[in-house]
Protein backbone atom coordinates (compact mmCIF):
# COMPACT_ATOMS: atom_id res chain seq x y z
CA UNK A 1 84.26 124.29 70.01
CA UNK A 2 83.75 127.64 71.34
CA UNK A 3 81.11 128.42 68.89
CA UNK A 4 79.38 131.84 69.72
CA UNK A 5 75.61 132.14 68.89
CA UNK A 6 73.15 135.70 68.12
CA UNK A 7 70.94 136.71 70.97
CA UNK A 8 67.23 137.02 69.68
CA UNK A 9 65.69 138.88 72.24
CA UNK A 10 67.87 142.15 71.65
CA UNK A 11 65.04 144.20 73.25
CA UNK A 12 65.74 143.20 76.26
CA UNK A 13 69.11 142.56 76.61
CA UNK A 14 70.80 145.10 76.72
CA UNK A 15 74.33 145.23 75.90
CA UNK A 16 75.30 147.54 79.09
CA UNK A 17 72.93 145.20 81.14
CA UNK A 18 75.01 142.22 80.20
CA UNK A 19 78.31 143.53 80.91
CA UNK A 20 77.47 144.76 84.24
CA UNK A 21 75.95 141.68 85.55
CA UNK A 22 78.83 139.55 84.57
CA UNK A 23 81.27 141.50 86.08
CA UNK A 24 79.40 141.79 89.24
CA UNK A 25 78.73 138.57 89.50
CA UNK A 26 81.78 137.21 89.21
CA UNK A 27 84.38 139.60 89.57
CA UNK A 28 87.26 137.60 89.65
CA UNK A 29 86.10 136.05 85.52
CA UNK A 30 87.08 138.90 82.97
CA UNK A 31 84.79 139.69 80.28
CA UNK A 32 87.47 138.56 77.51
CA UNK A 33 87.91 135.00 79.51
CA UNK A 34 85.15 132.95 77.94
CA UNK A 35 85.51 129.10 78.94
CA UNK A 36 85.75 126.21 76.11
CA UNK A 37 84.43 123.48 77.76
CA UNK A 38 84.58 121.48 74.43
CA UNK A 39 88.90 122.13 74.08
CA UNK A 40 88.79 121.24 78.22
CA UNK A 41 86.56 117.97 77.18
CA UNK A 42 89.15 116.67 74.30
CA UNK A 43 91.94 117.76 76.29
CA UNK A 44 91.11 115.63 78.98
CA UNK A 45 90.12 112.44 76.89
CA UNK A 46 93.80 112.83 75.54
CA UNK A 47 95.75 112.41 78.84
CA UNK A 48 94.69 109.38 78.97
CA UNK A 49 96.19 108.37 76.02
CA UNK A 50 99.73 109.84 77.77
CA UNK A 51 98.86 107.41 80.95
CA UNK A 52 98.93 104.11 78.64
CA UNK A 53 101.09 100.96 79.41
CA UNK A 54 101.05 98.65 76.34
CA UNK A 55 102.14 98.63 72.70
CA UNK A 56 100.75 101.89 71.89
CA UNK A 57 97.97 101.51 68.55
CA UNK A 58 98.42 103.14 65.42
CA UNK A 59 96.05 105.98 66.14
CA UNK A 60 97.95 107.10 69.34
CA UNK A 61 97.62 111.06 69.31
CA UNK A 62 100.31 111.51 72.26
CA UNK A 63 103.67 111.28 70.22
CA UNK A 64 105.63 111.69 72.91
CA UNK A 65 104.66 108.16 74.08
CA UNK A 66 105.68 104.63 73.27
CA UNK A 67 105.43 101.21 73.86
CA UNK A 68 106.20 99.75 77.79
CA UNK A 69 105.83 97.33 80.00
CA UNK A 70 105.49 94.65 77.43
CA UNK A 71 106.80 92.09 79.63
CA UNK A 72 104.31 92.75 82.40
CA UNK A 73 103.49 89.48 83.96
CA UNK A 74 105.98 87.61 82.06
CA UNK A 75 107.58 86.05 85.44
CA UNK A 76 104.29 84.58 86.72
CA UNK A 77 103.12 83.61 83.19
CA UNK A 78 100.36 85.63 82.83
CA UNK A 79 99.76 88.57 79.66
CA UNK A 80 99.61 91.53 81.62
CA UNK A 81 100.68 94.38 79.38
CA UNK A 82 98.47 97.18 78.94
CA UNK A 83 96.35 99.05 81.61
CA UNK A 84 97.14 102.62 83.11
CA UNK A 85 100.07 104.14 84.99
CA UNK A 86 97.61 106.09 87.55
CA UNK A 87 99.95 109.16 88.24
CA UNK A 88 103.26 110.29 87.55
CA UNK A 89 105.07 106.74 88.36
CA UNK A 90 105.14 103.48 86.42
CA UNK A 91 102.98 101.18 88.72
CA UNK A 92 100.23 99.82 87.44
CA UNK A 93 97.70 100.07 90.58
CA UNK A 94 94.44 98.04 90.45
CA UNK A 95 91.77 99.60 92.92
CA UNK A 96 92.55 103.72 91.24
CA UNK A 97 92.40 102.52 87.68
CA UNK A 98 89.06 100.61 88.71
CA UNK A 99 87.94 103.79 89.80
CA UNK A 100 89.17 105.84 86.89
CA UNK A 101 87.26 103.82 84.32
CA UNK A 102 84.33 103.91 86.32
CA UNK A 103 84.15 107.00 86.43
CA UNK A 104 85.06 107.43 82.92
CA UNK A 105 82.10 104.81 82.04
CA UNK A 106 79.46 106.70 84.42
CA UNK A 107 80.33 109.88 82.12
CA UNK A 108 79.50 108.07 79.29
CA UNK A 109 76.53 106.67 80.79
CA UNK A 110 74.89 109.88 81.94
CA UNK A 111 76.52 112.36 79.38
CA UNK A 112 76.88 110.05 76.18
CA UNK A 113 74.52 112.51 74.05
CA UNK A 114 76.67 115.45 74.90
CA UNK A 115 79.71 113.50 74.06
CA UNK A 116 78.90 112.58 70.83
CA UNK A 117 77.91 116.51 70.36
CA UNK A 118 81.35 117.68 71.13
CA UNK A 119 82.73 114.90 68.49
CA UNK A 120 84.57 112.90 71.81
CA UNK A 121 82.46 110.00 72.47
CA UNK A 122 84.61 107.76 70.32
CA UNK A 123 87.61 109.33 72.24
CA UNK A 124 85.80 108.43 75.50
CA UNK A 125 84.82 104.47 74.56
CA UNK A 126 88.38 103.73 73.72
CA UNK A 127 89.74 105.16 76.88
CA UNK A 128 87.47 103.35 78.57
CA UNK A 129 88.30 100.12 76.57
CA UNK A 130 91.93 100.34 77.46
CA UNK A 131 91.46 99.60 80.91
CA UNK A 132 88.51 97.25 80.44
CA UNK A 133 91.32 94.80 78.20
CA UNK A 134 93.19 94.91 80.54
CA UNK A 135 91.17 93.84 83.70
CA UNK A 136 89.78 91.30 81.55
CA UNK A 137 92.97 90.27 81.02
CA UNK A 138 94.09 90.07 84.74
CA UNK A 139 91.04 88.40 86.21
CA UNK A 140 92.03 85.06 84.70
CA UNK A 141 89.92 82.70 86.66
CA UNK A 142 86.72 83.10 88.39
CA UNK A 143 88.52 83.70 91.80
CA UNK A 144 91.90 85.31 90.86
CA UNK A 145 92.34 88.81 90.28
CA UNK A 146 95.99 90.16 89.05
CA UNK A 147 95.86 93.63 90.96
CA UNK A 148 98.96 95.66 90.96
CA UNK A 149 102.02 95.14 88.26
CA UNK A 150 105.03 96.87 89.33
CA UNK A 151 106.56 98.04 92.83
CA UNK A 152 106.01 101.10 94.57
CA UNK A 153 109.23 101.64 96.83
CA UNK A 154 111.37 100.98 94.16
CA UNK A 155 109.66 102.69 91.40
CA UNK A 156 109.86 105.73 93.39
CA UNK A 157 113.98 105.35 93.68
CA UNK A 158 114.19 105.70 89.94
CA UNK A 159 112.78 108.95 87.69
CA UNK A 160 112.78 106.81 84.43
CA UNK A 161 110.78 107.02 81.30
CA UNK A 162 107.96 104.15 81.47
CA UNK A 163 109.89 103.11 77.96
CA UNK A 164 113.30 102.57 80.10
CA UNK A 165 112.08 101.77 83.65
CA UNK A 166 114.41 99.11 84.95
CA UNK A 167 112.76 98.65 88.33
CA UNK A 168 110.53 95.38 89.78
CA UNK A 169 107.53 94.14 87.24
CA UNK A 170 106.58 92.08 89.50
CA UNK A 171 102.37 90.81 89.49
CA UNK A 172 100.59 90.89 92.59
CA UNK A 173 97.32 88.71 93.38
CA UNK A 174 94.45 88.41 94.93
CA UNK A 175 92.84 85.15 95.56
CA UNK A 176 91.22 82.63 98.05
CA UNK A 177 94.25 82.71 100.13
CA UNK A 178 94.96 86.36 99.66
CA UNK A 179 91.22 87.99 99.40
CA UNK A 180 90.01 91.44 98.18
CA UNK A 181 86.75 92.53 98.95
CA UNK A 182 87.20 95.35 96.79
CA UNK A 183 85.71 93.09 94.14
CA UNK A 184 82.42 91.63 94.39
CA UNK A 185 81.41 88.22 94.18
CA UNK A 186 84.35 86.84 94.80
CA UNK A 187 85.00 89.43 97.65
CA UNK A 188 81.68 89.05 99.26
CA UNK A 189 82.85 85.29 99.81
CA UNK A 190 86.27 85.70 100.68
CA UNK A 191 86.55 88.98 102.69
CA UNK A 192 89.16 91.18 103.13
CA UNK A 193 90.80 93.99 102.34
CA UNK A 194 93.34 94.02 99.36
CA UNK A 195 96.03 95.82 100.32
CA UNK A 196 96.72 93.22 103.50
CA UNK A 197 96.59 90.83 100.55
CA UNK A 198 98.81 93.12 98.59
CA UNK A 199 101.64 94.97 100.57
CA UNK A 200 103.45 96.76 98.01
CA UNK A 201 99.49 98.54 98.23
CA UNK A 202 99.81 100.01 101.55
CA UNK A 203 101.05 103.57 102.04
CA UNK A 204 100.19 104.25 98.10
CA UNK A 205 96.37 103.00 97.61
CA UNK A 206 96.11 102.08 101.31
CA UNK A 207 92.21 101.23 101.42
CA UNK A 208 91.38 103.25 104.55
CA UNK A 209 87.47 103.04 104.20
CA UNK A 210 87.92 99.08 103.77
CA UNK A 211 86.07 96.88 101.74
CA UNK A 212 82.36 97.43 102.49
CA UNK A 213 81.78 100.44 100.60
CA UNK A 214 83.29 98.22 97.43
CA UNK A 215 80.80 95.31 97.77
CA UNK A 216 77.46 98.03 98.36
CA UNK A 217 79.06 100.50 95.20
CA UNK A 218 79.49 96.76 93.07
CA UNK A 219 76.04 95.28 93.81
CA UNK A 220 74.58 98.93 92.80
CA UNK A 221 76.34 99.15 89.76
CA UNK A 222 75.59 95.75 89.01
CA UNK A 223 71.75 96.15 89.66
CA UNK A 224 71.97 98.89 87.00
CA UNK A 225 73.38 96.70 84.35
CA UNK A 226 71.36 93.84 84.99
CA UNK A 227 68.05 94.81 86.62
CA UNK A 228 68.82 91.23 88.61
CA UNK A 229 66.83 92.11 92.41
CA UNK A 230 69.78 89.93 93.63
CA UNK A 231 71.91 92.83 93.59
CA UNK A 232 69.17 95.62 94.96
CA UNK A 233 68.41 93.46 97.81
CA UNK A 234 72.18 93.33 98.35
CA UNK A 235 72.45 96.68 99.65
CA UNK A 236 69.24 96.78 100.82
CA UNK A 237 70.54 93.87 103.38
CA UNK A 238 73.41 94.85 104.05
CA UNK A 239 72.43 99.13 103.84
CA UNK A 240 73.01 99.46 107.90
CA UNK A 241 75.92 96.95 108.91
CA UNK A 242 78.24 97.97 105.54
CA UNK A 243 77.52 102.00 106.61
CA UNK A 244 75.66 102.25 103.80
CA UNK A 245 72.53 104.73 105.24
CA UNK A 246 75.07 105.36 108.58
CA UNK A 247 77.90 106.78 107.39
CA UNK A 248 77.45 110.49 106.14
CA UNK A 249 80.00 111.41 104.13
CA UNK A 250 81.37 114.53 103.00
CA UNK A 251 83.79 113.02 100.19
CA UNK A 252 83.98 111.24 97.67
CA UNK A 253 87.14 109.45 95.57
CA UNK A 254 88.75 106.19 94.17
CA UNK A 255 88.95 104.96 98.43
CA UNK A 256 86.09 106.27 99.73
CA UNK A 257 82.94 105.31 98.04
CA UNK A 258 79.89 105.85 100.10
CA UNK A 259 78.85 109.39 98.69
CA UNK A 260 78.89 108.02 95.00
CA UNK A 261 76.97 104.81 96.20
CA UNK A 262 74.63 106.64 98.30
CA UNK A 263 73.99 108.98 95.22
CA UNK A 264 73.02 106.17 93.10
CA UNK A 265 70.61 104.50 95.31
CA UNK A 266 69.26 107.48 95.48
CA UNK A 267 68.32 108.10 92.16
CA UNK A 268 66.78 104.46 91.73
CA UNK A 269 63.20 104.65 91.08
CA UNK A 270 60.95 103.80 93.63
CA UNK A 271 58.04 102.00 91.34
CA UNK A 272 57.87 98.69 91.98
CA UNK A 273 59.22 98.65 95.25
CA UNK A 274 58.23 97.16 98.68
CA UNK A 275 57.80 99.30 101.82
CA UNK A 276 61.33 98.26 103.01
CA UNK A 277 63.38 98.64 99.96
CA UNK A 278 61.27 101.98 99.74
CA UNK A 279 62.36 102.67 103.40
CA UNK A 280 66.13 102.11 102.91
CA UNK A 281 66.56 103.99 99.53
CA UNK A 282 65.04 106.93 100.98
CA UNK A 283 67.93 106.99 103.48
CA UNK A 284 70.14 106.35 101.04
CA UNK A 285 68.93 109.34 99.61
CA UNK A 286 69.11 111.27 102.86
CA UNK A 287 72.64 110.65 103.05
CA UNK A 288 73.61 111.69 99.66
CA UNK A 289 72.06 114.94 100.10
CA UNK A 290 73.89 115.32 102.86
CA UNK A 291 76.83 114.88 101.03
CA UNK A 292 75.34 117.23 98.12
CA UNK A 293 74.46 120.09 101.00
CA UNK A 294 77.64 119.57 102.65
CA UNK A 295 79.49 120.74 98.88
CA UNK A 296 76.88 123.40 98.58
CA UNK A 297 77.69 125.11 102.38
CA UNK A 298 73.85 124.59 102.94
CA UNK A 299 73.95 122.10 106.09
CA UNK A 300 73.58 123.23 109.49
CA UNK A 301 77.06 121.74 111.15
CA UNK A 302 79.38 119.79 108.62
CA UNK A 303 80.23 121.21 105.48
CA UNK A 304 83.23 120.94 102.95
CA UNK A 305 85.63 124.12 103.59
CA UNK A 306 86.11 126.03 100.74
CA UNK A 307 89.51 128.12 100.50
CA UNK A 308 88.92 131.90 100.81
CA UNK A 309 88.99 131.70 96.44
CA UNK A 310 85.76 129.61 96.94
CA UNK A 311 87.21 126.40 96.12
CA UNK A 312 86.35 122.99 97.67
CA UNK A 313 89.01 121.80 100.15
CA UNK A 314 89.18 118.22 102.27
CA UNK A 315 92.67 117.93 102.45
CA UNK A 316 96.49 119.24 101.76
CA UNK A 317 97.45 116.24 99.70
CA UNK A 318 95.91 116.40 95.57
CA UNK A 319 93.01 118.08 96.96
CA UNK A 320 91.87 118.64 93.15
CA UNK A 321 90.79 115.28 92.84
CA UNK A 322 87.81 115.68 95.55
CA UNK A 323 86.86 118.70 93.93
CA UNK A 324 86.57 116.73 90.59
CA UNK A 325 84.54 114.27 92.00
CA UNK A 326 82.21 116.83 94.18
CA UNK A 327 81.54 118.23 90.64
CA UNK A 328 80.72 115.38 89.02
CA UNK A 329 78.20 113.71 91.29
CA UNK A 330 76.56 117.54 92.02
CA UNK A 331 76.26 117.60 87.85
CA UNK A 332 74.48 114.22 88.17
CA UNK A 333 72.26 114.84 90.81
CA UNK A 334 71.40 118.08 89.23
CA UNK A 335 70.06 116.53 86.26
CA UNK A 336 68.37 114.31 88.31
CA UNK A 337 66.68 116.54 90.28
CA UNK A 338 65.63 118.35 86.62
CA UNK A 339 64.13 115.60 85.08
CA UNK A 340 62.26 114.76 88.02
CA UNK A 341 61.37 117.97 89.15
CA UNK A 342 62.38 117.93 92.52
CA UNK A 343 64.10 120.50 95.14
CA UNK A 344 67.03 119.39 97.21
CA UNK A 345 66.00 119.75 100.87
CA UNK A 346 69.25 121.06 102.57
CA UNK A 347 68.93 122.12 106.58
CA UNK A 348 69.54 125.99 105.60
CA UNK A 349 67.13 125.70 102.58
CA UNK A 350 65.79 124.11 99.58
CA UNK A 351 67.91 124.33 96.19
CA UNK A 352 66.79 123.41 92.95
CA UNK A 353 69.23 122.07 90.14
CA UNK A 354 69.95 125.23 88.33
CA UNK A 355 71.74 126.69 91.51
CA UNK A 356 73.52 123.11 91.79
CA UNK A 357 74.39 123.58 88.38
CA UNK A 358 75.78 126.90 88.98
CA UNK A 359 78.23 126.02 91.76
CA UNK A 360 79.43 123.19 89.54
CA UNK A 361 80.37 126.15 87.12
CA UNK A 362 81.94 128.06 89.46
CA UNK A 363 84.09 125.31 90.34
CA UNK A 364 84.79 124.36 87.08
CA UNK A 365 85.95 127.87 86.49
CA UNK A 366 88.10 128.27 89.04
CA UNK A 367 89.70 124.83 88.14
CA UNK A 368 90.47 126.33 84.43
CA UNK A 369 91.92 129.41 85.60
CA UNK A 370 89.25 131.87 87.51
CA UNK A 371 91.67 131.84 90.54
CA UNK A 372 93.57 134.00 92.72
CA UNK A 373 96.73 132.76 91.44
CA UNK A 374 95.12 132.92 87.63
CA UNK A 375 96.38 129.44 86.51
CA UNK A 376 94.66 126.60 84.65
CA UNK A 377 95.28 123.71 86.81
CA UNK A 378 94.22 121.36 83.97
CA UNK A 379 97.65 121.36 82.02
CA UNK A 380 97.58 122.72 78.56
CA UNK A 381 94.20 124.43 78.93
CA UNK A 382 94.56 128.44 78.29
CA UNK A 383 97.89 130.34 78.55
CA UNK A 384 98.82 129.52 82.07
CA UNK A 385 99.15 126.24 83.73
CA UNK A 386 101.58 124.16 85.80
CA UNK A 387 104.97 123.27 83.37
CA UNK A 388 106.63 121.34 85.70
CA UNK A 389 104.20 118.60 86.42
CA UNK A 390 105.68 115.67 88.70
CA UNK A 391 105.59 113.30 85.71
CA UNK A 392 108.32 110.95 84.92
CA UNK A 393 107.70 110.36 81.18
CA UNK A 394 106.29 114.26 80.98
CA UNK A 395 109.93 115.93 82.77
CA UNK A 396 111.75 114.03 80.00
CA UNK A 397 113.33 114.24 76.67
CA UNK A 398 110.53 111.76 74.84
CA UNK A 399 111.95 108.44 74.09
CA UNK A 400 110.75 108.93 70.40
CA UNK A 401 113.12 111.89 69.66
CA UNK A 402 116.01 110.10 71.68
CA UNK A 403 116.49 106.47 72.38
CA UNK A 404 119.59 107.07 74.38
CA UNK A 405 118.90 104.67 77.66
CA UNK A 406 118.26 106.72 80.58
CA UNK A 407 118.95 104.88 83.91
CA UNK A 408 117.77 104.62 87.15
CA UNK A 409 119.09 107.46 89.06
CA UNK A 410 119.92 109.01 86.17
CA UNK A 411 116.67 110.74 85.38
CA UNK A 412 117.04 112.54 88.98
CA UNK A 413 120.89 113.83 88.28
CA UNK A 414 120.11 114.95 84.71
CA UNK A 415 116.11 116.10 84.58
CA UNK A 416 114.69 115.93 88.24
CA UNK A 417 116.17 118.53 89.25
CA UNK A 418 115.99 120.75 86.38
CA UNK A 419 114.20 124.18 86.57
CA UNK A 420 112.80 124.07 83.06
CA UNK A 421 109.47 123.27 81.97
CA UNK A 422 108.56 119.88 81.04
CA UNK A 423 110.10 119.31 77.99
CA UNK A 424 106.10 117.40 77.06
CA UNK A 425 103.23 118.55 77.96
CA UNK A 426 101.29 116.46 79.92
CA UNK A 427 97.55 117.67 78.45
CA UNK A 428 94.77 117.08 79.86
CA UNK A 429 96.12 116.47 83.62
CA UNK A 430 94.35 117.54 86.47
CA UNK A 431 97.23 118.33 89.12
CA UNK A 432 96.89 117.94 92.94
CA UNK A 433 96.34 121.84 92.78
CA UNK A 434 96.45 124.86 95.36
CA UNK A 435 96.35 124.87 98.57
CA UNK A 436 93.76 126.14 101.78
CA UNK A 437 94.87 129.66 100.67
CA UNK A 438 94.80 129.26 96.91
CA UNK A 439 98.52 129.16 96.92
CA UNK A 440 100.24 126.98 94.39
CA UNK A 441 104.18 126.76 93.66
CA UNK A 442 104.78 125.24 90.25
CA UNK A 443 107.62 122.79 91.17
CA UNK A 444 108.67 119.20 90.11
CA UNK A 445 109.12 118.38 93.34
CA UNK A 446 105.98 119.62 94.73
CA UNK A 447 104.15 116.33 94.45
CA UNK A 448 101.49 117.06 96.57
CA UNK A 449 100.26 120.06 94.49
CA UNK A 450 101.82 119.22 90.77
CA UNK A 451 101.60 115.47 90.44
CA UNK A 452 98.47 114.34 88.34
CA UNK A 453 96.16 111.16 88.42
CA UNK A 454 93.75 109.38 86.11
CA UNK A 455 91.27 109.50 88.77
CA UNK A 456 91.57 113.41 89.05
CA UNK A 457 90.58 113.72 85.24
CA UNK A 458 88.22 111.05 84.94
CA UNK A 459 85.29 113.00 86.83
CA UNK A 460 85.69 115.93 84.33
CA UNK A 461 85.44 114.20 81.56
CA UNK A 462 81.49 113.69 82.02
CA UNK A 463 80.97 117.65 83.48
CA UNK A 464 82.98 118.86 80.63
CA UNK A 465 80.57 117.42 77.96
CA UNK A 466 77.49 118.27 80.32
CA UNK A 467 78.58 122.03 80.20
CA UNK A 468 79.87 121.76 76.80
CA UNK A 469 76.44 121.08 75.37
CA UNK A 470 74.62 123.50 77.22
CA UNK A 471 77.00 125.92 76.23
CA UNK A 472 76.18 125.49 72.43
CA UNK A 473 72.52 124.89 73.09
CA UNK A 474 70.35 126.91 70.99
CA UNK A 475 68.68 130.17 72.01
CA UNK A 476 64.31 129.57 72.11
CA UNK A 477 63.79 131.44 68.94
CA UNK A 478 60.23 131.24 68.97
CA UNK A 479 59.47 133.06 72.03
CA UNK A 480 58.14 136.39 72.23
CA UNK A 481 60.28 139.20 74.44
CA UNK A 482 57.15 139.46 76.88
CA UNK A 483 58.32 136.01 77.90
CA UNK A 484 61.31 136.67 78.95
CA UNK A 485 61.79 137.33 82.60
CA UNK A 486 65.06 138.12 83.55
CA UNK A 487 68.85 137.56 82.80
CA UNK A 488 71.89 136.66 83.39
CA UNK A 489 72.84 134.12 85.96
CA UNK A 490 69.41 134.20 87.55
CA UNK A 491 69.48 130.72 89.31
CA UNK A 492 68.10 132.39 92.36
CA UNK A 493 65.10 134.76 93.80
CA UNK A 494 68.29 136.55 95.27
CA UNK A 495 70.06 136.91 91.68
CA UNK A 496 66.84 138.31 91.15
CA UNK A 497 66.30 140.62 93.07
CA UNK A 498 69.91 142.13 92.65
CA UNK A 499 68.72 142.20 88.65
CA UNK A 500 66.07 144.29 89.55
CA UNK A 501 67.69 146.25 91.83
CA UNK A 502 70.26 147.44 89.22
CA UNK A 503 67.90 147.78 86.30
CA UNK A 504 64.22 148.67 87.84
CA UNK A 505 63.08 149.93 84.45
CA UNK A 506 63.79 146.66 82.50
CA UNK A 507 62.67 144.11 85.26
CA UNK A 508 60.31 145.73 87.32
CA UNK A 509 56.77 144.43 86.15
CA UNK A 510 58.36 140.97 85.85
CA UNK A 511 57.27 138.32 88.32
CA UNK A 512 60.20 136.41 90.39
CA UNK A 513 61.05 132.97 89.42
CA UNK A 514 61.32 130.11 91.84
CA UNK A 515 61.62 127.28 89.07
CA UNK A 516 62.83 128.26 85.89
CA UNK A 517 61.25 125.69 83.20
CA UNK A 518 63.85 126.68 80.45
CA UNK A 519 67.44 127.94 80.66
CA UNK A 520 69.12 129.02 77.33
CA UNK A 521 73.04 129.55 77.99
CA UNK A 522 75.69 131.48 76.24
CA UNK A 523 79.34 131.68 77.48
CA UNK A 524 78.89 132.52 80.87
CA UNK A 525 75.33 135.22 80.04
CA UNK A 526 71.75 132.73 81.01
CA UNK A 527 68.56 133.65 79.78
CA UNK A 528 65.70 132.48 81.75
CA UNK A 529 62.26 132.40 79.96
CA UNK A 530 59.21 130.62 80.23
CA UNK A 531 58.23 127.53 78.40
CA UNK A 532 55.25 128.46 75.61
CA UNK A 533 52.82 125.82 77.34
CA UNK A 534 52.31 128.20 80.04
């Protein structure tokens, strides 16, 4: 996993040269605290494996965990058992877990090579395959959809195990008479928004953006899978009155779609286009670079505020979960912008991907412990991280070392309350996290900051194995040290600069680089040298 690789051109990199641009680059990383992305990228694939409802398979890695909610959908005859619980309760919620194996299946889509590297693809295609069962499952005719399994108010007065709960299993619906245009075809025709379908939704998933960022993110993703023009000329039609090319957004998350969907029409290729669909995509484009210059504090009025530890922040409430998508769609659009060879066009100036690509990493290291308060907010990564994550099954003694019934309030008098760690660890959890001033209090009760969800984690997963495999690509061999130009986290003509600013003799007859052609990375020190063509 964390696999450390010889340096070839020794004459120029110096091993003083290194250590001083790493620590003045980013003073708040230590020289000793190397990242694993690959342990962060199997950690991650393994919560989900905590987050199960179902009889749990044989080759269940979380022991702690066993089988529940096996009579899901038992009192309106249908087989619902299986799915996610999407936090630290036992409700099964519909629109989240749609996201969270979205995103989980976009990751696989756009980083299946470096998933397979890191040995976690398989990992990743049975995660995803857990949920997919289970929707299949719950859409059991054409225009019914079983969305939600399990009761939110009274879930929440019990702090049972998932393998005790006691509380409401009831199956909600959506169909003609109760619409959800959070699905597609059947949405388009019957519109509406779920959760006035679906009551026991509202103040948990409450769908605040409504339903027409659902039917434009739908027809995209289904225009991907099928190639059908049905679908393109969806949101192409409908790209103005659903807010699709109106709305710039500045996040991005299981409710509010229009960043994500505005990033994939983007990224279409225009070939075999007409002048409008040409027209439209290219404001579809403009507003997901809003969205992308709005992350990167490059846009002249609105951009995402960023706590004075540098992190992303849009709101008090699990504010980790927009950071985790931020990171994944900037990763995308990155690569993107790489294989195309494009610049992003922000209003303050243009960026190429290797500076996208080095905000993602600075985000990424803050999330795994490069903080102010020095904790890995993804639980069971490094030596610190949150031990008292707002978890039911996580805060208790595991059903599998004692089958002693544990009732309703019960859990709250005995382990609510309790001061000690989680007796499991929840791995692989992405926690609300800190607050506008990087403060963080590691409490059960703290919900807002220490209770995890699936679609927190999900975005990772793809970044992880992105950074993973350029962190064990292989150093250019081949080229001679007169290629080289300069070192160390030189994404920019300002890194640059500062390079040759502190080492004149080493740098100074080197010309600046605008466009790097190849990057070779090792733990945190980049190498920038010239392709041999040139």
């Amino acid at each position: 996993m964390g696999e450390k690789r010889q340096w070839q051109c020794k004459p120029f990199l110096l091993p003083h040269f290194i250590a001083v641009l790493v620590l003045s680059l980013f003073p708040t990383l230590s020289v000793s605290q190397i990242l694993d992305y690959g342990d962060a990228l199997s950690k991650s694939l393994l919560y989900f494996e905590a987050q199960r409802s179902g009889r749990l398979p044989y080759n269940q890695r979380v022991g702690w965990r066993h089988h529940s909610g096996l009579t899901d959908g038992l009192e309106q005859g249908v087989d619902l058992v299986g799915g996610y619980y999407d936090a630290g309760d036992n409700v099964k919620f519909g629109l989240p877990m749609a996201f969270t194996i979205t995103m989980l299946s976009w990751s696989v889509i756009q980083f299946r090579d470096q998933m397979a590297i890191a040995g976690e693809l398989q990992h990743a295609l049975e995660a995803i395959k857990w949920g997919t069962d289970y929707f299949i499952k719950a859409h059991t005719n054409p225009h019914v959809l079983w969305a939600q399994v399990g009761d939110g108010d009274t879930d929440h007065l019990c702090w049972q195990r998932p393998e005790d709960m006691t509380t409401s299993r009831r199956a909600y619906k959506l169909d003609e008479e109760n619409p959800g245009s959070e699905l597609f075809e059947f949405g388009d025709k019957y519109r509406g928004k779920y959760d006035k379908s679906i009551g026991g939704a509202k103040g948990y998933y409450t769908s605040v953006s409504g339903y027409m960022d659902e039917l434009l993110w739908a027809a995209l993703w289904l225009y991907k899978s099928t190639d059908n023009l049905n679908y393109l000329n969806y949101a192409i039609e409908n790209a103005i009155s659903f807010g699709g090319i109106t709305w710039a957004i500045t996040e991005f998350s299981w409710d509010v779609k229009y960043a994500g969907l505005q990033l994939i029409a983007s990224m279409l290729p225009m070939e075999g286009k007409n002048k409008q669909q040409k027209h439209i995509l290219q404001q579809y484009r403009s507003k997901a670079e809003h969205y992308i210059c709005a992350c990167l504090n490059k846009n002249n009025s609105t951009n995402v505020q960023r706590t004075p530890g540098g992190l992303l922040y849009t709101r008090q409430w699990n504010n980790l979960q927009y950071v985790s998508t931020a990171v994944f769609l900037l990763t995308v659009y990155s690569d993107h912008l790489h294989s195309t060879n494009q610049m992003l066009n922000c209003h303050r100036d243009s960026v190429g991907s290797h500076e996208i690509l080095s905000f993602v990493k600075s985000q990424v290291a803050y999330i795994l412990g490069s903080n102010p308060m020095g904790v890995s907010y993804l639980v069971g990564y490094g030596p610190a991280y949150p031990k008292r994550v707002h978890h039911r099954g996580a805060s208790m003694e595991s059903y599998k070392d004692s089958k002693v019934f544990v009732g309703c309030t019960q859990g709250y008098d005995n382990w609510y309350g309790r001061q000690d760690p989680n007796p499991n660890v929840l791995v692989g959890a992405l926690v609300g996290g800190p607050d506008n001033k990087d403060d963080f209090s590691d409490r059960r009760g703290n919900f807002m900051q220490t209770e995890a969800c699936t679609y927190n984690t999900a975005p990772l997963v793809g970044v992880f194995a992105k950074l993973s495999a350029l962190d064990k690509a292989p150093v250019h061999k081949t080229l001679a040290p007169q290629r080289l130009l300069t070192a160390a986290y030189a994404f920019s003509v300002e890194d640059q600069m500062r390079i040759r600013h502190l080492h004149p003799k080493d740098t100074g007859t080197l010309p600046v680089l605008k466009s790097p052609t190849i990057r070779a990375y090792d733990q945190g020190i980049y190498a920038i040298v010239q392709s041999p063509k040139h």
